[in-house]
N, C-alpha and C. Protein backbone atom coordinates (compact mmCIF):
# COMPACT_ATOMS: atom_id res chain seq x y z
N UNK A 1 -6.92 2.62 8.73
CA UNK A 1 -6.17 3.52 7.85
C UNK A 1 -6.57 3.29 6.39
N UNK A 2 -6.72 4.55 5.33
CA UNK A 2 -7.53 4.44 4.29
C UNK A 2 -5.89 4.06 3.37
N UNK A 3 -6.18 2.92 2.22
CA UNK A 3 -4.94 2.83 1.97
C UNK A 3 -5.16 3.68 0.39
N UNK A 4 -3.95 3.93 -0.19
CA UNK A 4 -4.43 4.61 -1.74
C UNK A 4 -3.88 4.19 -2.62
N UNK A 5 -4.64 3.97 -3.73
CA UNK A 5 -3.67 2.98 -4.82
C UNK A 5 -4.07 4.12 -5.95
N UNK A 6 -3.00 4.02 -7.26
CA UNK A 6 -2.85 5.19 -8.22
C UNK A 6 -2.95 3.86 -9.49
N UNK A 7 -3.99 3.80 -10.14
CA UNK A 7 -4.41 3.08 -11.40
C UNK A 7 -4.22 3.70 -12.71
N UNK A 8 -4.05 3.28 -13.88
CA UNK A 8 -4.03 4.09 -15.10
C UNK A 8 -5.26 3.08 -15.85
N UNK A 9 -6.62 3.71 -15.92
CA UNK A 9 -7.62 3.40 -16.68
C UNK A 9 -8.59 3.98 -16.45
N UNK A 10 -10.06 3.09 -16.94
CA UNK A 10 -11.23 3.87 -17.30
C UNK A 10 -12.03 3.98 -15.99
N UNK A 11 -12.37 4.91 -15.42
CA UNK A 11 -13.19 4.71 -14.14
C UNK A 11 -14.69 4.07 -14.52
N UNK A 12 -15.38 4.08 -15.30
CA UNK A 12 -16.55 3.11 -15.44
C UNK A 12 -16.16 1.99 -15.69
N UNK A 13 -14.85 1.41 -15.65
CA UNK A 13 -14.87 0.07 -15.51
C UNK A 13 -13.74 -0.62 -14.17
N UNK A 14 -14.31 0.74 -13.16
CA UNK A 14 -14.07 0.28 -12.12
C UNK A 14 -14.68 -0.49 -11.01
N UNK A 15 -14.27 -1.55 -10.65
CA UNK A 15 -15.31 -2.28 -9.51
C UNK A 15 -15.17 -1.84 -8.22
N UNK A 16 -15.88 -1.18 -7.13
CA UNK A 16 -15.55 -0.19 -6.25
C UNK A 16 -16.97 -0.14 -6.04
N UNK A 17 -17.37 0.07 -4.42
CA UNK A 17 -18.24 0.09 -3.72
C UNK A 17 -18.99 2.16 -4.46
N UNK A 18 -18.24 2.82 -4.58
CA UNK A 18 -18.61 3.93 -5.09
C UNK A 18 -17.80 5.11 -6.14
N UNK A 19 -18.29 5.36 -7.40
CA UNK A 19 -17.31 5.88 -8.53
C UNK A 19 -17.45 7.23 -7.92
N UNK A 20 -16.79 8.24 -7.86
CA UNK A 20 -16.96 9.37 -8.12
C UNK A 20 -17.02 9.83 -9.52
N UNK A 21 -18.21 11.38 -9.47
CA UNK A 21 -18.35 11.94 -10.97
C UNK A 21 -17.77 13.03 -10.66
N UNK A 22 -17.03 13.58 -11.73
CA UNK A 22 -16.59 15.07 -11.94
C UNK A 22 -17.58 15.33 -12.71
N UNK A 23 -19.04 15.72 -11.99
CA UNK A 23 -20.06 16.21 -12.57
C UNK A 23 -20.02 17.69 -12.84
N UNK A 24 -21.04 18.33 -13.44
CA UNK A 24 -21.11 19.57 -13.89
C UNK A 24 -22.63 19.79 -13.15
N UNK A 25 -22.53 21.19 -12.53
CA UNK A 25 -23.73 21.83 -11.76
C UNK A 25 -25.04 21.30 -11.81
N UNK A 26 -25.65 20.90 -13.03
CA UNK A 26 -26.61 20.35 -13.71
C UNK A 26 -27.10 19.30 -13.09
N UNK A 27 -26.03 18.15 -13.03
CA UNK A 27 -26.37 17.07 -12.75
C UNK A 27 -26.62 15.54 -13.87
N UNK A 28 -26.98 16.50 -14.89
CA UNK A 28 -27.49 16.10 -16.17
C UNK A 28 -26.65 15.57 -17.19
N UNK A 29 -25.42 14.80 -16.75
CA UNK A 29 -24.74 14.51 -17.66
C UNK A 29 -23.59 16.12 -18.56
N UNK A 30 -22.68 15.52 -19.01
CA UNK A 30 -22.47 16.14 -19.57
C UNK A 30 -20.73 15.50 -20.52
N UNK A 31 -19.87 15.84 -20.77
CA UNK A 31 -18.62 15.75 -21.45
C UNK A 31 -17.69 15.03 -20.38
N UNK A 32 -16.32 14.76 -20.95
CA UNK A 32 -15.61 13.87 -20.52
C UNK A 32 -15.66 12.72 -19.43
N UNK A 33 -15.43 12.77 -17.86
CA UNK A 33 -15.32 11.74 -16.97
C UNK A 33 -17.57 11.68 -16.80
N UNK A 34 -17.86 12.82 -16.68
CA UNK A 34 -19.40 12.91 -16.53
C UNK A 34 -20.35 11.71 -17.50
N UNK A 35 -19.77 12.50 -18.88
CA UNK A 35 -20.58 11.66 -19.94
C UNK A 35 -20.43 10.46 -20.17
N UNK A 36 -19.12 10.20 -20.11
CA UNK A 36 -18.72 8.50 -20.14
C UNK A 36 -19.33 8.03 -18.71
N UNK A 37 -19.48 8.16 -17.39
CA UNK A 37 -20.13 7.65 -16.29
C UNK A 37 -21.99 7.59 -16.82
N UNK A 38 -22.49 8.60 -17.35
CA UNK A 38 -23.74 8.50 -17.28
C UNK A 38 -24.00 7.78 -18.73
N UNK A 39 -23.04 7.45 -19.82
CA UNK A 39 -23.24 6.72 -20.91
C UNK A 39 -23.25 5.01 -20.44
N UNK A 40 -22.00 4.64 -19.90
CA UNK A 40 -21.46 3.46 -19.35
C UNK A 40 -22.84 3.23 -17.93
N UNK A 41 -23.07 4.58 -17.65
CA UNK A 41 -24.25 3.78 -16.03
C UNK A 41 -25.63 3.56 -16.16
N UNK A 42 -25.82 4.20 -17.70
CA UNK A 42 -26.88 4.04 -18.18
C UNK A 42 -28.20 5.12 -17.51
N UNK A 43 -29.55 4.92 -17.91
CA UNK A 43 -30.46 5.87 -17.56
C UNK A 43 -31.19 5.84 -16.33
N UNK A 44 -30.46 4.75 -15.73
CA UNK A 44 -31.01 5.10 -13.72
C UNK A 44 -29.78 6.01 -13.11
N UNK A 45 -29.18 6.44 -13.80
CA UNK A 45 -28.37 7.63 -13.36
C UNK A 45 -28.73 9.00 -13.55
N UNK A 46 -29.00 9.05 -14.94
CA UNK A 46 -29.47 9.88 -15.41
C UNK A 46 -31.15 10.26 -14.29
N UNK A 47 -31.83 9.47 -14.31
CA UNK A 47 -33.23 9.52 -13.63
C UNK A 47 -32.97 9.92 -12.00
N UNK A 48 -32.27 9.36 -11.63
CA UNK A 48 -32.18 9.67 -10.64
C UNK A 48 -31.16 11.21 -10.23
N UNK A 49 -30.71 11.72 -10.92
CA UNK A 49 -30.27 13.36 -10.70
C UNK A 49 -31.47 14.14 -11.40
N UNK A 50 -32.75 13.69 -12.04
CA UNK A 50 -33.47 14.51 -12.69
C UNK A 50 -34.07 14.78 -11.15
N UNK A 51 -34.48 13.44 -10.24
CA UNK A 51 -35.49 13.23 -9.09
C UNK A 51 -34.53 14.11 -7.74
N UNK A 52 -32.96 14.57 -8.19
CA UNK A 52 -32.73 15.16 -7.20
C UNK A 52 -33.09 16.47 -7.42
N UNK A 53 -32.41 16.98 -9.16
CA UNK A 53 -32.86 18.70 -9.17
C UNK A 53 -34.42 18.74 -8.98
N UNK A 54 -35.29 17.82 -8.99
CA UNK A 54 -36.98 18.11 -8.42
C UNK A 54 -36.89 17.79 -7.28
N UNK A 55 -36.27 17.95 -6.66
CA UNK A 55 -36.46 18.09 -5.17
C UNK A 55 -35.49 18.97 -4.09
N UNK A 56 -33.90 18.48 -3.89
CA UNK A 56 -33.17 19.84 -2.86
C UNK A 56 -32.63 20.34 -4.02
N UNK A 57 -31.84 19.97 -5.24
CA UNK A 57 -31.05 20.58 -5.91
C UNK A 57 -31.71 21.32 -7.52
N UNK A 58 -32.58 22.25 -7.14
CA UNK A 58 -33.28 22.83 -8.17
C UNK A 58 -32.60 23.38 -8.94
N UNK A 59 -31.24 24.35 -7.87
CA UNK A 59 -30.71 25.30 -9.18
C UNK A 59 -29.05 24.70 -9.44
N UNK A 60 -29.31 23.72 -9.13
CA UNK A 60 -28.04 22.42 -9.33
C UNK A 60 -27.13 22.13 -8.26
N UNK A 61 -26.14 21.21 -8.45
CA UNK A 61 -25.21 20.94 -7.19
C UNK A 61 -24.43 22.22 -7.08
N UNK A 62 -24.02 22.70 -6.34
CA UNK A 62 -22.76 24.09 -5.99
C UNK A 62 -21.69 23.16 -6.04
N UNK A 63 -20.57 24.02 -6.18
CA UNK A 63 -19.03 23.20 -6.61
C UNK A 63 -18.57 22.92 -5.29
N UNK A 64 -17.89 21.95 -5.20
CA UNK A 64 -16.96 21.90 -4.00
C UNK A 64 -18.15 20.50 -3.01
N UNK A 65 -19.42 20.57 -3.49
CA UNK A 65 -20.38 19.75 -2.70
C UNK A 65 -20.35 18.24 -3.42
N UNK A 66 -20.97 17.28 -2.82
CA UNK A 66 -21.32 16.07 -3.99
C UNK A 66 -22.51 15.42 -2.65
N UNK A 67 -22.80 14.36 -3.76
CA UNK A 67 -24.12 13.75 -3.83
C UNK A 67 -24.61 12.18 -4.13
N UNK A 68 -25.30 11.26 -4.14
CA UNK A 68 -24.68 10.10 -4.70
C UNK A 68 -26.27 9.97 -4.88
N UNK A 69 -26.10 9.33 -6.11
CA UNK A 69 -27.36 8.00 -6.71
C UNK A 69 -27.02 6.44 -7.11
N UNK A 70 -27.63 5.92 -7.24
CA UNK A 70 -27.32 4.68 -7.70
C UNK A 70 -26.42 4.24 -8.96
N UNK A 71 -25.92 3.12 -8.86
CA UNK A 71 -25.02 3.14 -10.10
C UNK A 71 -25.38 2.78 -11.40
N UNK A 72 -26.56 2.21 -11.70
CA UNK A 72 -27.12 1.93 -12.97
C UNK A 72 -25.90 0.83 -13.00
N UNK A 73 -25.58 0.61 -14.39
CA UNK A 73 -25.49 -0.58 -15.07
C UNK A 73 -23.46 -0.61 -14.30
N UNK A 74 -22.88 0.37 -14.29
CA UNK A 74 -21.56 0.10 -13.35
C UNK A 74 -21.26 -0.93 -12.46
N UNK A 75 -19.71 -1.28 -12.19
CA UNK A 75 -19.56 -2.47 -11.18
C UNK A 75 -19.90 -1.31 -10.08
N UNK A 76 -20.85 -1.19 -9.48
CA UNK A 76 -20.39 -0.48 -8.63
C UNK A 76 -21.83 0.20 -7.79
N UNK A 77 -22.03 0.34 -5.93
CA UNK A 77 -23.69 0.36 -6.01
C UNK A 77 -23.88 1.99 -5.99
N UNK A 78 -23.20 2.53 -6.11
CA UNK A 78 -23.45 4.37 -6.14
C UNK A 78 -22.34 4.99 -6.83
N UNK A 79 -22.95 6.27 -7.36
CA UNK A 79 -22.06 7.32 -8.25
C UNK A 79 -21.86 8.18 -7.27
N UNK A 80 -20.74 8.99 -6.90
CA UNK A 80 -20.97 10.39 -5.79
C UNK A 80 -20.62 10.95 -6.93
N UNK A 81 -21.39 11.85 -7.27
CA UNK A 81 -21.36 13.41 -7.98
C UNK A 81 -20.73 14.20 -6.87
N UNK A 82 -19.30 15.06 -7.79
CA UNK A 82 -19.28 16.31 -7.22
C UNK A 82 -18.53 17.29 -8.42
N UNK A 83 -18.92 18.98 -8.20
CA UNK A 83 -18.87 19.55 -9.28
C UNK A 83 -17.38 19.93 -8.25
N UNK A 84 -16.16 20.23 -9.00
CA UNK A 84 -15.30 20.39 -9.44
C UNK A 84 -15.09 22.18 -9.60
N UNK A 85 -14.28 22.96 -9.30
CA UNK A 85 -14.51 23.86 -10.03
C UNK A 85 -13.55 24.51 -11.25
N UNK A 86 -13.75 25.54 -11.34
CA UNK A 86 -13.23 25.77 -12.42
C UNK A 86 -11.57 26.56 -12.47
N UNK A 87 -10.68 25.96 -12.85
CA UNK A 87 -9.14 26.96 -12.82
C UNK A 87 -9.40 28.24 -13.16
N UNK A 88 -8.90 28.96 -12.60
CA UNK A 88 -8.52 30.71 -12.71
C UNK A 88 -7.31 30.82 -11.89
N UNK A 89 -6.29 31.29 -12.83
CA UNK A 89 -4.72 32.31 -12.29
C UNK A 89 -4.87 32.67 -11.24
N UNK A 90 -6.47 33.96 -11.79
CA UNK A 90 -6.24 35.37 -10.43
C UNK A 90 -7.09 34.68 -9.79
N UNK A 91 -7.59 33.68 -9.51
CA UNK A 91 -8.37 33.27 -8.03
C UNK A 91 -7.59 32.06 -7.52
N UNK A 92 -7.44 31.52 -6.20
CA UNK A 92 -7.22 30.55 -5.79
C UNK A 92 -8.19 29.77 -5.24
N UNK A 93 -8.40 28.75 -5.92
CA UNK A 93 -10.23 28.24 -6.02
C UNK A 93 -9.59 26.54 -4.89
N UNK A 94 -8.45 26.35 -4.62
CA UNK A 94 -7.89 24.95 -3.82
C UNK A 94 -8.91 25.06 -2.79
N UNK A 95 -9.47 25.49 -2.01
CA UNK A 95 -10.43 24.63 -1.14
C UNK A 95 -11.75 24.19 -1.90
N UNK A 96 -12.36 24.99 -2.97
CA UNK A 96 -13.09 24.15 -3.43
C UNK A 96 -12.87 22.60 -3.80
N UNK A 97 -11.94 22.70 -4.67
CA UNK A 97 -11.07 21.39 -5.25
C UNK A 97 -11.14 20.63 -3.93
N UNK A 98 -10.05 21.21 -2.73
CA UNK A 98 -10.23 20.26 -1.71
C UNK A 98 -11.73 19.26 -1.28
N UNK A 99 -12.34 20.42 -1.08
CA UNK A 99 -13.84 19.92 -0.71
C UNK A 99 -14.72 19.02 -1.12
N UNK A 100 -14.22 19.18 -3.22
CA UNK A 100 -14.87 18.51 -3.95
C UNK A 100 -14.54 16.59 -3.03
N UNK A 101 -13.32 16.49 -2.89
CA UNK A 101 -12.82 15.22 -2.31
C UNK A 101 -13.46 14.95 -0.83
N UNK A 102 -13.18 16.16 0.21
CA UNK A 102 -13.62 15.70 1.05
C UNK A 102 -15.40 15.84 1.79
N UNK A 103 -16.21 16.05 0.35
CA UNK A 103 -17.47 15.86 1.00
C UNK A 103 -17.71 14.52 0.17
N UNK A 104 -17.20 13.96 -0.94
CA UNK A 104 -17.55 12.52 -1.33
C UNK A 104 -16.94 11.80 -0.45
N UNK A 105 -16.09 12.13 0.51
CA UNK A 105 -15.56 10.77 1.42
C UNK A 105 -16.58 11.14 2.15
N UNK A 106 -17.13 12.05 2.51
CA UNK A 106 -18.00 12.44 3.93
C UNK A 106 -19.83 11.84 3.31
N UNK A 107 -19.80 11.38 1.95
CA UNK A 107 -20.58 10.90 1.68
C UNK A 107 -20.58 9.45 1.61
N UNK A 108 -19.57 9.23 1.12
CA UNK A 108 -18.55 7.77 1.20
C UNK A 108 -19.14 7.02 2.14
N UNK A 109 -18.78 7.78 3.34
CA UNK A 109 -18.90 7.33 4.59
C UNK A 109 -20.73 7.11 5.38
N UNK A 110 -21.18 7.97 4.68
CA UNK A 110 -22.83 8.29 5.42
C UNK A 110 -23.47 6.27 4.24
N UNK A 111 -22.84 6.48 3.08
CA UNK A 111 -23.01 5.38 2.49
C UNK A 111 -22.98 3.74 3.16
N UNK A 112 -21.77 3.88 3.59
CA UNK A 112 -21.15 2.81 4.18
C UNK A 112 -19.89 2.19 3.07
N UNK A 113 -19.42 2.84 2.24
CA UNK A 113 -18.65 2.52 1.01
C UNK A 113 -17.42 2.22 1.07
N UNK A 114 -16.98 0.92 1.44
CA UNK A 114 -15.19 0.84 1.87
C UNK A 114 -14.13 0.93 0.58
N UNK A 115 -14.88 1.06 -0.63
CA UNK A 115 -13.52 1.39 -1.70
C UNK A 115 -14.73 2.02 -2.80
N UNK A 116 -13.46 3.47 -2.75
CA UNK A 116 -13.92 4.52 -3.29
C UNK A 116 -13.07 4.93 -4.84
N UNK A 117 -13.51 4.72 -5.86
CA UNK A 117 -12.57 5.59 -7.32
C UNK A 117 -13.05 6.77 -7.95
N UNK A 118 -12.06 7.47 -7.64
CA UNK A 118 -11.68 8.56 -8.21
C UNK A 118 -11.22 9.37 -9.22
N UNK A 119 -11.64 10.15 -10.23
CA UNK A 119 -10.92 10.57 -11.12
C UNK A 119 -10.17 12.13 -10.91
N UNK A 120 -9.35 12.68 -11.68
CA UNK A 120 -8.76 13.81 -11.39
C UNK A 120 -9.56 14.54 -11.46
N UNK A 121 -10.33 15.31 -11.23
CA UNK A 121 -11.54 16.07 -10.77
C UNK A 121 -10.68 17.57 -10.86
N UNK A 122 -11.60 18.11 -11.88
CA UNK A 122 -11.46 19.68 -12.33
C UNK A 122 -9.99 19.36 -13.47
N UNK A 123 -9.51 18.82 -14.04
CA UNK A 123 -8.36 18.40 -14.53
C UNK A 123 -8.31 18.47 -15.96
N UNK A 124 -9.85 18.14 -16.73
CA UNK A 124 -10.47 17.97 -18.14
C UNK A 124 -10.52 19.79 -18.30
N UNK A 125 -11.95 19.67 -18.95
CA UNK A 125 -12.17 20.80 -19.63
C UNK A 125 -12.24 22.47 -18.67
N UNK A 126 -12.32 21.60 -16.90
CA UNK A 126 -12.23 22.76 -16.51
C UNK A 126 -10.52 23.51 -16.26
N UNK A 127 -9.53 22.66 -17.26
CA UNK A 127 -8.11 23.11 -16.99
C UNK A 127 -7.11 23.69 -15.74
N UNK A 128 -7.54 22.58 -14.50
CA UNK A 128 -6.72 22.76 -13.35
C UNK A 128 -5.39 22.10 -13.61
N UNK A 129 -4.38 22.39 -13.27
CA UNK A 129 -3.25 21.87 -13.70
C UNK A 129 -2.89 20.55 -13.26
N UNK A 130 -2.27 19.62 -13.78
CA UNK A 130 -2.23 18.21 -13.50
C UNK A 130 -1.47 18.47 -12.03
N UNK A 131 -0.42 18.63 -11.92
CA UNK A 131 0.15 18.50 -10.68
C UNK A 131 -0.46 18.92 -9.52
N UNK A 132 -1.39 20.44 -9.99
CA UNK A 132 -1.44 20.81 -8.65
C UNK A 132 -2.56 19.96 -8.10
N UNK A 133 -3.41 19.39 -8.94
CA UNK A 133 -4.63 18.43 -9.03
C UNK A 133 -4.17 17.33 -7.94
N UNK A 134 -3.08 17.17 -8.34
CA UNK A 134 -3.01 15.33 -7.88
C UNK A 134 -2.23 15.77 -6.21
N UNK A 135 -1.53 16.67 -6.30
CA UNK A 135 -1.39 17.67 -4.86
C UNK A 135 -2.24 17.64 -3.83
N UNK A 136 -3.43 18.31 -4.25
CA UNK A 136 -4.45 18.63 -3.40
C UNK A 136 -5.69 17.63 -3.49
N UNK A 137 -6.05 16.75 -4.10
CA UNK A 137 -6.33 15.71 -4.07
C UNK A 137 -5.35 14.66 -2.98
N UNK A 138 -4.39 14.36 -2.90
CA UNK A 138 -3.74 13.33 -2.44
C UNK A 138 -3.69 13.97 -1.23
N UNK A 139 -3.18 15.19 -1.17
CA UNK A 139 -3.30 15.87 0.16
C UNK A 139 -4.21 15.48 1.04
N UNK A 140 -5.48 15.99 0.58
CA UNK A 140 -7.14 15.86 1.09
C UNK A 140 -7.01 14.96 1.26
N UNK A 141 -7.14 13.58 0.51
CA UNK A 141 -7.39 12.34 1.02
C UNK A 141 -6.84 11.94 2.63
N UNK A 142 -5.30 12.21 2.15
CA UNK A 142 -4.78 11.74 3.18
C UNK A 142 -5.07 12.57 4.35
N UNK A 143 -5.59 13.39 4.29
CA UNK A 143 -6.02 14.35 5.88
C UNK A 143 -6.93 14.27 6.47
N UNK A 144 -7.97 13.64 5.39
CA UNK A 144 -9.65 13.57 5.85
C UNK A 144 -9.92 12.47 6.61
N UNK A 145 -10.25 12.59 8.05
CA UNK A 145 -11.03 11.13 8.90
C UNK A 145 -11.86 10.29 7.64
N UNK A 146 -12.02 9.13 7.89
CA UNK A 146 -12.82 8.62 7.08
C UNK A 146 -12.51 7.09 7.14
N UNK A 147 -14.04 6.40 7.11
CA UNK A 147 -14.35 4.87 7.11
C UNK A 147 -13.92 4.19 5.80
N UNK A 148 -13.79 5.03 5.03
CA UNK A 148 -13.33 4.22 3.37
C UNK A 148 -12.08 3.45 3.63
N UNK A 149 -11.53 2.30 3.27
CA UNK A 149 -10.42 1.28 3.18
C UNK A 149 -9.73 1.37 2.29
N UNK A 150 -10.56 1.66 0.85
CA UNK A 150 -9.32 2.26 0.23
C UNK A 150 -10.31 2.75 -1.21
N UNK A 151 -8.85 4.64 -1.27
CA UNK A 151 -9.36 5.21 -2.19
C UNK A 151 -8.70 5.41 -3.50
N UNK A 152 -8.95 4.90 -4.24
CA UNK A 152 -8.68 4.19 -6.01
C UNK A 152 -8.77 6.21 -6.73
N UNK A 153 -7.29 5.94 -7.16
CA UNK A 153 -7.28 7.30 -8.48
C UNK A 153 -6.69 6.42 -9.57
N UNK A 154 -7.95 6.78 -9.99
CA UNK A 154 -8.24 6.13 -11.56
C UNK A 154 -7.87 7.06 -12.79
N UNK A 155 -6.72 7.04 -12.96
CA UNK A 155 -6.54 8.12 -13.76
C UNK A 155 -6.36 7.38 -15.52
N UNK A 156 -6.62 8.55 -16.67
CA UNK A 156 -7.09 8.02 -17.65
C UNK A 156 -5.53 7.73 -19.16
N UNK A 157 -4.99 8.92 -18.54
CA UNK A 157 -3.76 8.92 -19.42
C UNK A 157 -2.34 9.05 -18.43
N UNK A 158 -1.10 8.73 -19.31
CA UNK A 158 -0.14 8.40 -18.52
C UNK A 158 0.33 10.00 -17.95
N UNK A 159 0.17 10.91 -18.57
CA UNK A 159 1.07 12.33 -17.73
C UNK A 159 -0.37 12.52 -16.26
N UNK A 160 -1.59 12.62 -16.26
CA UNK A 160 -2.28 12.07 -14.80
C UNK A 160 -1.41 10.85 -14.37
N UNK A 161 -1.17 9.70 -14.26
CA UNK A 161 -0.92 8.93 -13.73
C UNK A 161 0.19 8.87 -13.49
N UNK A 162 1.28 9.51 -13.87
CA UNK A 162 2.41 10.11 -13.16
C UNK A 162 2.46 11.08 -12.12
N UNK A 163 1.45 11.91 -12.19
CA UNK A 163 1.38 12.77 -11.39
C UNK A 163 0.88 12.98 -10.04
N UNK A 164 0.19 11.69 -10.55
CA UNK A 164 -0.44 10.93 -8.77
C UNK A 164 0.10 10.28 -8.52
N UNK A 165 0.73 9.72 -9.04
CA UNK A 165 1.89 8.33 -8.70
C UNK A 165 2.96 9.18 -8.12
N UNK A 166 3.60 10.39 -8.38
CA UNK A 166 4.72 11.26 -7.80
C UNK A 166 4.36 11.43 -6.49
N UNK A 167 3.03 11.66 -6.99
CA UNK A 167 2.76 12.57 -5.23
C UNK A 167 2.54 12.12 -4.11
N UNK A 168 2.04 10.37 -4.71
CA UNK A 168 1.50 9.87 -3.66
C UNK A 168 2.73 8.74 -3.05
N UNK A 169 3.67 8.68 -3.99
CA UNK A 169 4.84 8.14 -2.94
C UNK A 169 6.02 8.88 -2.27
């Protein structure tokens, strides 16, 4: 049974068999949980998503998918990238969101990775709402088969970390 613990801090200074990125399509780095992972993991992170878009992911990761490279300078031996998508009113985009979670456990797992951290994914600049975030996140987790032992939400400020902390007890 995967157990889940709700943290209030920085996910690059998490020690965990694998970080998740709320990456952006690219791959390439970019702003908030992304940029601080590929600043803090240094440039074998970076190198190694250049060596993926030259090879399956040319026209970038699709949302809802993820991916993993090595962790560069992190406690930690792999990053799973996954893009996140973006809030809209008039669309209901929750299985992406879902997915974003349950293809990094489904990567998690192809890894061999027994503790996994997490950040609120789609929550920053792509403005998914905190609650419903930590909802369907906690949801997913808890529904998805999976070899992980335990999955770490690393959240960065206290209104996230209430909000996973609500949901998840």
């Amino acid at each position: 049974m995967t157990t889940l613990s709700i943290v209030r801090g920085d996910i690059t200074e998490q020690q965990a068999d694998a970080i998740v990125n709320a990456a952006n399509s690219s791959l390439l780095g970019g702003g908030g949980v992304d940029g601080a992972i590929h600043r803090a993991g240094g440039s074998e992170i970076l190198e190694a998503c250049r060596a993926l878009r030259a090879s399956h992911y040319g026209k970038g990761l699709r949302t809802g998918a993820a991916v993993a490279t090595p962790a560069g300078r992190l406690q930690a031996d792999w990053v799973i990238h996954t893009v996140g998508p973006v809030y809209g009113a008039d669309e209901d985009r929750s299985e992406l969101l879902a997915s974003c979670y349950r293809e990094s456990l489904r990567v998690a797992d192809e890894l061999g990775a027994k503790t996994v951290a997490f950040p609120a994914i789609s929550t920053g600049v792509y403005r998914w709402p905190m609650e419903d975030a930590a909802r369907i996140a906690i949801e997913t987790v808890r529904q998805t088969p999976t070899s992980v032992e335990e999955v770490r939400f690393v959240l960065f400020d206290e209104r996230a970390y209430e909000a996973f902390a609500a949901r998840a007890s």
